[in-house]
C-alpha atoms as a PDB file:
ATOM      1  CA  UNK A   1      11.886  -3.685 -11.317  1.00  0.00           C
ATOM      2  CA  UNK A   2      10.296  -6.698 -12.626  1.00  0.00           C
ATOM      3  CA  UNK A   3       9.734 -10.348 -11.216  1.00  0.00           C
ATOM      4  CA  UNK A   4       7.077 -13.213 -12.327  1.00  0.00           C
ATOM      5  CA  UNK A   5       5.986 -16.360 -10.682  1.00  0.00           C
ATOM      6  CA  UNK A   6       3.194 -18.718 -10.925  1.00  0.00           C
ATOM      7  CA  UNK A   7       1.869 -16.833 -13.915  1.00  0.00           C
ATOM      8  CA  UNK A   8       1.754 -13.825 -11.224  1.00  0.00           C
ATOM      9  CA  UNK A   9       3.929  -9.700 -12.111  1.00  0.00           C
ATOM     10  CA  UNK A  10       5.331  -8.210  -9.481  1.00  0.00           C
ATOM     11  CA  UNK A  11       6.288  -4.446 -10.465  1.00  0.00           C
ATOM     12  CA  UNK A  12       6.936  -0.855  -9.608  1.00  0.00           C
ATOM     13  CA  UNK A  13       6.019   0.017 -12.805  1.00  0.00           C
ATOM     14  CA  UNK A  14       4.248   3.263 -12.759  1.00  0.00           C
ATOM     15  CA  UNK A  15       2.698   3.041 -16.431  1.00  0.00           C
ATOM     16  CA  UNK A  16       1.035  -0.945 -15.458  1.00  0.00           C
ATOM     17  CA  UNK A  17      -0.839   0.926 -12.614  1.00  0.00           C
ATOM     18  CA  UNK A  18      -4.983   0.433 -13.325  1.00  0.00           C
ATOM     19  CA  UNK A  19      -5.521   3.517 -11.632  1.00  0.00           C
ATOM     20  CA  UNK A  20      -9.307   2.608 -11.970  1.00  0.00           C
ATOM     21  CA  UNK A  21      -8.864  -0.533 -10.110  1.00  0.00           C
ATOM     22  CA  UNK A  22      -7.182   0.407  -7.435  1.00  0.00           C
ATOM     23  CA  UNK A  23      -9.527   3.333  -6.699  1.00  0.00           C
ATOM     24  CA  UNK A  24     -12.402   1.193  -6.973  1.00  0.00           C
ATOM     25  CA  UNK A  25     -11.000  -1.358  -4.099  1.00  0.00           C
ATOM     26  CA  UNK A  26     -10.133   1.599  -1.809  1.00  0.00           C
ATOM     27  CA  UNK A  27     -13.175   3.596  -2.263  1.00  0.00           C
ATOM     28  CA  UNK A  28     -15.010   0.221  -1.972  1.00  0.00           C
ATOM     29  CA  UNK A  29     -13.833  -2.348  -0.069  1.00  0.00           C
ATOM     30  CA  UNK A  30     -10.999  -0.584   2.478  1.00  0.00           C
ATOM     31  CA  UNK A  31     -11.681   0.290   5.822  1.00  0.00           C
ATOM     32  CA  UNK A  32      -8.997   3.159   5.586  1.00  0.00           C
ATOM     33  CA  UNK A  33      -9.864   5.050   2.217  1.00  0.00           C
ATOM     34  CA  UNK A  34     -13.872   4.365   1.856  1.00  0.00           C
ATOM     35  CA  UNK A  35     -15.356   6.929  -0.550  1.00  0.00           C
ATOM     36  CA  UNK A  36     -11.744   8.451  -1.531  1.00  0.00           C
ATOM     37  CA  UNK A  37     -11.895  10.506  -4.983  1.00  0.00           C
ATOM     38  CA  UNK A  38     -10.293   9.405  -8.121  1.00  0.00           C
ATOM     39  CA  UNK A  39      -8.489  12.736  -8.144  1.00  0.00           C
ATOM     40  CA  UNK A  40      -6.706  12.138  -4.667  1.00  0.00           C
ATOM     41  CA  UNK A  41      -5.803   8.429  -5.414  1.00  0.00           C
ATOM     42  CA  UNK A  42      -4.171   9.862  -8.355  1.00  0.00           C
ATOM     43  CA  UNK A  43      -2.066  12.428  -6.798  1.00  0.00           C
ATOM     44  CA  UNK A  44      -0.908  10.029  -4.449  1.00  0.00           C
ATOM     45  CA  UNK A  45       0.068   7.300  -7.084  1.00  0.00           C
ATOM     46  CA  UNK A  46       1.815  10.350  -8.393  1.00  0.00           C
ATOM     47  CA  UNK A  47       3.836  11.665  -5.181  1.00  0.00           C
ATOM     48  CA  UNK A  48       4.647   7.557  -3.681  1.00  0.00           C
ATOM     49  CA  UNK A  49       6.383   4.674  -4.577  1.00  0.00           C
ATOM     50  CA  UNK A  50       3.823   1.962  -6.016  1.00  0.00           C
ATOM     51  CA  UNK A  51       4.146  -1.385  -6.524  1.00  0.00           C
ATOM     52  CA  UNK A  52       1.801  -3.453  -8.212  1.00  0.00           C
ATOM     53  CA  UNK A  53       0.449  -7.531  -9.171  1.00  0.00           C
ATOM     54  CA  UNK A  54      -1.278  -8.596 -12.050  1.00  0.00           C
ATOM     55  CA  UNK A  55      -2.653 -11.653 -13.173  1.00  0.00           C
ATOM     56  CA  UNK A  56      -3.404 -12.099 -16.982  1.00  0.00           C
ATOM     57  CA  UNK A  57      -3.308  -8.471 -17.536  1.00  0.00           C
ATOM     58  CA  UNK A  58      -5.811  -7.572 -14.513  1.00  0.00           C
ATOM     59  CA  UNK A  59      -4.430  -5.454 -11.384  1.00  0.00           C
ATOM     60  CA  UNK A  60      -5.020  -7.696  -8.715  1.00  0.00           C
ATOM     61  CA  UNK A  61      -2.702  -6.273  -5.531  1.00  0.00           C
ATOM     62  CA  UNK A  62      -1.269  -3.026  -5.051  1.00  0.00           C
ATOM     63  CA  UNK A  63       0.798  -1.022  -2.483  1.00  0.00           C
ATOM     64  CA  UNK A  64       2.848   2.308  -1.802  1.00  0.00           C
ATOM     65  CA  UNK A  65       5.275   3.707  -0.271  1.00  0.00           C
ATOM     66  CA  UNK A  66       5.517   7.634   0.822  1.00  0.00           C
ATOM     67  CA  UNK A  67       9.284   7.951   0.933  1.00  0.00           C
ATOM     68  CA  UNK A  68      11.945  10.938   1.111  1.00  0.00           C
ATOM     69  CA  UNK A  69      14.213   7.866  -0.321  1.00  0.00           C
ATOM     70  CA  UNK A  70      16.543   8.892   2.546  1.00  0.00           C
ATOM     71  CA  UNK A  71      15.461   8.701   6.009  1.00  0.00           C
ATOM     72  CA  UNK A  72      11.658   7.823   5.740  1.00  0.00           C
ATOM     73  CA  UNK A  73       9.136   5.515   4.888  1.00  0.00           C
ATOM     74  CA  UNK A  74       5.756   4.733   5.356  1.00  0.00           C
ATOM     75  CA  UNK A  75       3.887   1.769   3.924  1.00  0.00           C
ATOM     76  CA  UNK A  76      -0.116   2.323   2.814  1.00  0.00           C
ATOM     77  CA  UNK A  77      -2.832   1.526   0.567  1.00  0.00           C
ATOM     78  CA  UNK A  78      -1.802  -2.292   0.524  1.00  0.00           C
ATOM     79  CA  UNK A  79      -4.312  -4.672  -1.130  1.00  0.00           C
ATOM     80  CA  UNK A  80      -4.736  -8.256  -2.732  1.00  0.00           C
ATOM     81  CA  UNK A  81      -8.076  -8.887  -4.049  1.00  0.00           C
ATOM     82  CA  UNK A  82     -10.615 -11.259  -2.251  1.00  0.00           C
ATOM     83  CA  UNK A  83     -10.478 -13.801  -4.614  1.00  0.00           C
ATOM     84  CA  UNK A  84      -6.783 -13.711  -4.670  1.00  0.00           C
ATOM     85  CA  UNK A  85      -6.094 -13.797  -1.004  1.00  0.00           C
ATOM     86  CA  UNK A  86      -4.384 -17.226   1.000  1.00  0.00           C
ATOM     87  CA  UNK A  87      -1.708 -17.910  -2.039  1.00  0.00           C
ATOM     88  CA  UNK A  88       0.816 -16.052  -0.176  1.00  0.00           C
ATOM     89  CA  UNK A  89       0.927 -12.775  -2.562  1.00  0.00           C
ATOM     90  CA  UNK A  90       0.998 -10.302   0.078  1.00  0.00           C
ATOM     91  CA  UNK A  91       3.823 -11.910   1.515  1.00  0.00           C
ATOM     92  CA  UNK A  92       5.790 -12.253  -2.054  1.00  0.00           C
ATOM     93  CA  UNK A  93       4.717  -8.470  -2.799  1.00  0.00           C
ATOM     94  CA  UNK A  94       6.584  -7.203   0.771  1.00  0.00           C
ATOM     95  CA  UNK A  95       9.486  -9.772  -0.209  1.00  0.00           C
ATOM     96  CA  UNK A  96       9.714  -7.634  -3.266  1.00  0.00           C
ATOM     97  CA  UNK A  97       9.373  -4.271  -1.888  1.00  0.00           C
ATOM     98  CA  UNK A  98      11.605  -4.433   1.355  1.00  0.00           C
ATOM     99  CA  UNK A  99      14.789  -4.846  -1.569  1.00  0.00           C
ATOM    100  CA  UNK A 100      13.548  -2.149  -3.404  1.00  0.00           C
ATOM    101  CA  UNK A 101      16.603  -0.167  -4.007  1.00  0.00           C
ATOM    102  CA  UNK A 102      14.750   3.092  -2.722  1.00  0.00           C
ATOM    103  CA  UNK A 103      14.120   1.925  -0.042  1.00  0.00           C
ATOM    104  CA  UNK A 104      17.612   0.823   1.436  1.00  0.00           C
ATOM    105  CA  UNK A 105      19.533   2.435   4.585  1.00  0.00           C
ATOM    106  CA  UNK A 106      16.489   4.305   5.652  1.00  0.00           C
ATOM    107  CA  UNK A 107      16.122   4.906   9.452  1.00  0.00           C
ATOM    108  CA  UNK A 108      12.283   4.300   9.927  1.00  0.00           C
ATOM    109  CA  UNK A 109       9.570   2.038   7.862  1.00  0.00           C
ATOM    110  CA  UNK A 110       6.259   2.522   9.348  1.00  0.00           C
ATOM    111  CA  UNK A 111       2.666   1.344   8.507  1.00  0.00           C
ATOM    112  CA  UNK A 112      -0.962   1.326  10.368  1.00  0.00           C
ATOM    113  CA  UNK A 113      -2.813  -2.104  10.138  1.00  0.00           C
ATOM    114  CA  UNK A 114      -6.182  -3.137  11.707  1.00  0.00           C
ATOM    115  CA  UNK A 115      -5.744  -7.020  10.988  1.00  0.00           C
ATOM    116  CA  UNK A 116      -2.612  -8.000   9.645  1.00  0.00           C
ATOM    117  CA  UNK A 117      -0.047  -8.094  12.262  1.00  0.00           C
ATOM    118  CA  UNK A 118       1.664 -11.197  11.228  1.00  0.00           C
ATOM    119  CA  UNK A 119       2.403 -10.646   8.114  1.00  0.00           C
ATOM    120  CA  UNK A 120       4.483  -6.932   8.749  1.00  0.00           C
ATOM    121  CA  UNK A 121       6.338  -8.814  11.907  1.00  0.00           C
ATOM    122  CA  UNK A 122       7.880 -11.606   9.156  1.00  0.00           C
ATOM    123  CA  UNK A 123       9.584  -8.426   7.900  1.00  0.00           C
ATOM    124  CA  UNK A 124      10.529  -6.905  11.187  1.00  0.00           C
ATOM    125  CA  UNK A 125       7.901  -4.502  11.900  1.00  0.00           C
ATOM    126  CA  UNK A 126       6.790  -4.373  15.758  1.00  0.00           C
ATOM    127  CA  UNK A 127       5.029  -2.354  17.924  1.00  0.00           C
ATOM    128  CA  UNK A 128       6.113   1.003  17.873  1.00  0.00           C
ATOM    129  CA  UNK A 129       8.724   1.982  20.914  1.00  0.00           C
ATOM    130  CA  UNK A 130       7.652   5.147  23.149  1.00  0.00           C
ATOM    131  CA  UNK A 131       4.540   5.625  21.171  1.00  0.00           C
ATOM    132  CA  UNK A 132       3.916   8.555  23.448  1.00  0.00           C
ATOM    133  CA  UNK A 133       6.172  10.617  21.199  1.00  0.00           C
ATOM    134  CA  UNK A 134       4.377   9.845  17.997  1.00  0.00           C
ATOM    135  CA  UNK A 135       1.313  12.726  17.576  1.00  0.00           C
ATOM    136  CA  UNK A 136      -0.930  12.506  14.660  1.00  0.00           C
ATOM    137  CA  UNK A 137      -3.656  14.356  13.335  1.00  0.00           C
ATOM    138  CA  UNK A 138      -6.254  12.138  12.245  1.00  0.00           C
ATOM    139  CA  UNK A 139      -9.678  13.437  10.181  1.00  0.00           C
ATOM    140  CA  UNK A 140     -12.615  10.568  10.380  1.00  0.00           C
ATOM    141  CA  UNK A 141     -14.433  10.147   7.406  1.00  0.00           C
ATOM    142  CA  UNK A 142     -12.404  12.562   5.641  1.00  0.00           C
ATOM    143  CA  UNK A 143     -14.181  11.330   2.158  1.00  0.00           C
ATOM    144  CA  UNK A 144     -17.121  11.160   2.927  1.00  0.00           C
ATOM    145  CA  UNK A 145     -19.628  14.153   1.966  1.00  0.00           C
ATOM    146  CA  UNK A 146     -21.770  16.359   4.972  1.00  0.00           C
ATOM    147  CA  UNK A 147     -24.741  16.493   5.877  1.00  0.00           C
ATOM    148  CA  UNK A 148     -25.178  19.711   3.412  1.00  0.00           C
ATOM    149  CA  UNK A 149     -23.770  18.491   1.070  1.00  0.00           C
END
């Protein structure tokens, strides 16, 4: 799937991924993937769902799905750049994904999000019922190198 507007591509092409560019950006500038490794942002482009916005042939906004296509979904890695933020792409981008075709009839999305609240509730996320039968294991700083290293 395809769609342009205002000069902006919306796609889930695979082969218009900048794989550079994104890893830069989350190794960079996210609070959630700081320091990741090339190699792991690329196995993860290869096991999810990506979507993608460019701009004059730069990747400018990108997000993924991890998805059994079936029953499951959960949304990550979503990013507009800085200088791209306020034009309402991050809102355009979900408007695109929600229809994806893989993603219809499922029985749970789910995402994690420090700051941006309003946006996911315009697409019906909420707070997540009985949250005492969710159980996680989380690793902090998981890319970043020890002490002995």
């Amino acid at each position: 799937m395809e769609i342009s507007e205002n000069g902006f591509i919306f796609s889930d092409h695979k082969e218009l991924l900048q794989i550079d560019s994104i890893h830069h950006y989350l190794s960079t500038e996210s609070y959630w993937a700081k320091n990741i490794p090339l190699e792991i942002v690329q196995r993860s482009i290869e096991n999810s769902l990506c979507f993608g916005i460019y701009k004059d042939n730069r990747q400018i906004g990108f997000a993924r799905w991890i998805t059994d296509k079936a029953t499951f979904a959960w949304l990550c890695d979503v990013y507009i750049e800085n200088e791209y933020r306020g034009r309402g792409l991050a809102k355009k981008l979900m408007s695109f994904m929600i229809f994806h075709p893989d993603l219809q009839g499922l029985r749970r999305y789910q995402l994690a999000t420090l700051d941006a609240h309003g946006l996911y509730e315009q697409f019906g996320f909420s707070q997540i019922q009985n949250p005492e039968r969710q159980m996680g294991i989380v690793i902090p700083n998981a890319y970043s190198k020890s002490v002995s290293d």
